[in-house]
C-alpha atoms as a PDB file:
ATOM      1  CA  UNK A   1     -14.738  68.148  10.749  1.00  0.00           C
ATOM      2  CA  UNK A   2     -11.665  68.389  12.417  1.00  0.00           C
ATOM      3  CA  UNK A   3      -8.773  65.855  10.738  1.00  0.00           C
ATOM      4  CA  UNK A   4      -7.175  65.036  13.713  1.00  0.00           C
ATOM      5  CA  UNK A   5     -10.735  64.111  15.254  1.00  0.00           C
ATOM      6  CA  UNK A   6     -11.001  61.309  13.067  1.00  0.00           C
ATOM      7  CA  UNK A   7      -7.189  60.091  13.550  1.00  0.00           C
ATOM      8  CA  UNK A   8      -8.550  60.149  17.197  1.00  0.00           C
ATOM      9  CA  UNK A   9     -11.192  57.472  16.609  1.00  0.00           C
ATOM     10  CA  UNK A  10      -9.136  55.867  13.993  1.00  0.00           C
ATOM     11  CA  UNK A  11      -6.325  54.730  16.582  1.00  0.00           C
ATOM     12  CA  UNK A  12      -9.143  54.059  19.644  1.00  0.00           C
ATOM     13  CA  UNK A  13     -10.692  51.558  16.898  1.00  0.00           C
ATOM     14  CA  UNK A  14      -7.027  50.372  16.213  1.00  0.00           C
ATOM     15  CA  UNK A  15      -6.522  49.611  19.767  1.00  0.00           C
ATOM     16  CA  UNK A  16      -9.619  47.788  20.342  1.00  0.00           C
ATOM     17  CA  UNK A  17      -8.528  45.132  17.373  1.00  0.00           C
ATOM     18  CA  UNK A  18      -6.520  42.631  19.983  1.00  0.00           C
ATOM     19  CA  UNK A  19      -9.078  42.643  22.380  1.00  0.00           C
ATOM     20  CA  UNK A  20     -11.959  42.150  20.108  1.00  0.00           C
ATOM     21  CA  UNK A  21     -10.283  39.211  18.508  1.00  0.00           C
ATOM     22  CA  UNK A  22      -8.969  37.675  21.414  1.00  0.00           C
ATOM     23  CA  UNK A  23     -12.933  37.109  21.422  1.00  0.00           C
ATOM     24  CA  UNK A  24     -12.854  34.976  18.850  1.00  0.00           C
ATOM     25  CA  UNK A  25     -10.286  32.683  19.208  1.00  0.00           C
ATOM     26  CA  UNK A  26     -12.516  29.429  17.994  1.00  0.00           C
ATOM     27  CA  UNK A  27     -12.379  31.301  15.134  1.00  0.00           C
ATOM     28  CA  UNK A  28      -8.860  30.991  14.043  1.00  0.00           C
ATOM     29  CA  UNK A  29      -9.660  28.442  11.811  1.00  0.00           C
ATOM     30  CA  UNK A  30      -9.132  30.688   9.006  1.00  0.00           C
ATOM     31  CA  UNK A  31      -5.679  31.220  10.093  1.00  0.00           C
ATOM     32  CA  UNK A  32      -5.058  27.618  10.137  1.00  0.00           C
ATOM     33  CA  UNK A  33      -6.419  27.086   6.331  1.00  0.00           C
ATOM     34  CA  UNK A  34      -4.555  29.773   5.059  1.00  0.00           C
ATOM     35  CA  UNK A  35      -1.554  28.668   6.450  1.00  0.00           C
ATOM     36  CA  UNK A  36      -1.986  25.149   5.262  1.00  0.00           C
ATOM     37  CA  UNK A  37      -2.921  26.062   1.996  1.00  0.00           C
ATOM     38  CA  UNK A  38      -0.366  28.191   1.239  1.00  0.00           C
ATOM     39  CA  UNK A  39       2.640  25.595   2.291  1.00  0.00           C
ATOM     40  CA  UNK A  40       5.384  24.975  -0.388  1.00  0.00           C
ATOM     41  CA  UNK A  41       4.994  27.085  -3.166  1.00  0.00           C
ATOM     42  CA  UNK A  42       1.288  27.007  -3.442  1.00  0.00           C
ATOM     43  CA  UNK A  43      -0.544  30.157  -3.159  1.00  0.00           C
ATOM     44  CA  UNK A  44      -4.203  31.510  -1.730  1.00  0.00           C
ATOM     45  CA  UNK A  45      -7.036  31.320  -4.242  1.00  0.00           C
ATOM     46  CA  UNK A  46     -10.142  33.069  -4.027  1.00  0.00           C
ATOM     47  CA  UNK A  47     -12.743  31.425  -1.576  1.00  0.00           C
ATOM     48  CA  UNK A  48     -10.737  28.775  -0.504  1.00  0.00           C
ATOM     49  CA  UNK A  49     -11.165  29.900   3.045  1.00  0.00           C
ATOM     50  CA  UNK A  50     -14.653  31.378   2.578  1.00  0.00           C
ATOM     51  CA  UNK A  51     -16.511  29.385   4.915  1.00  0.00           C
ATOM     52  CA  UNK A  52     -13.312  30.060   7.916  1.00  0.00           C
ATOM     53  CA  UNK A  53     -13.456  33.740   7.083  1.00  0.00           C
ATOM     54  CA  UNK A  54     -17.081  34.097   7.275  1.00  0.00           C
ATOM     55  CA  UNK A  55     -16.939  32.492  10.577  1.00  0.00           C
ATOM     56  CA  UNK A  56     -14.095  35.003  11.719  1.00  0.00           C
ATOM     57  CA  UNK A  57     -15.968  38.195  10.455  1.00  0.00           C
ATOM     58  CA  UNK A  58     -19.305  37.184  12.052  1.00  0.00           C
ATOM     59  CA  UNK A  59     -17.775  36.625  15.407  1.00  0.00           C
ATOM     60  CA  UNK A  60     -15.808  39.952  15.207  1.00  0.00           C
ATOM     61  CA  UNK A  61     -18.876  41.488  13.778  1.00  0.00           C
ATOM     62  CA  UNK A  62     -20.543  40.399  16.854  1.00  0.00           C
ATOM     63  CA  UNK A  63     -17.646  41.359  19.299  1.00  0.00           C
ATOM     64  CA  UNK A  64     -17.664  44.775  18.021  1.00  0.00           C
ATOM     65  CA  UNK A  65     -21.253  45.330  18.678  1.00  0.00           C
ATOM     66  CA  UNK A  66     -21.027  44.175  22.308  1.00  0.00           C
ATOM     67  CA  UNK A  67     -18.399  46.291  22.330  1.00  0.00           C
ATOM     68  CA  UNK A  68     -20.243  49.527  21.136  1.00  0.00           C
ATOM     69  CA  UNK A  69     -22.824  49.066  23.663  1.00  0.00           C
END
């Protein structure tokens, strides 16, 4: 396998990220609760934004696969 072959599909994939999360813009919820909980000096725990994240990952899981086809 050729290593510039999979630099190749590595940037294509790269190039596709705006557009496939441009799909998903109802989703930016998880933006939104990571920025609010990390105001002031307080930092991101661990599944605080689980249920905004899955929501996020779904969508662009879903995106992609419309994508593909």
């Amino acid at each position: 396998m050729s290593g510039s072959n999979v630099w190749s599909r590595t940037r294509e994939k790269m190039r596709l990220f705006p557009e496939l999360f441009a799909q998903c813009a109802n989703e930016v919820m998880y933006g939104k609760c990571v920025a609010a909980t990390t105001t002031g000096t307080q930092e991101l725990r661990k599944d605080l934004c689980a249920k905004e994240f899955e929501a996020l990952k779904i969508c662009f899981t879903n995106a992609a696969k419309k994508r593909a086809r």
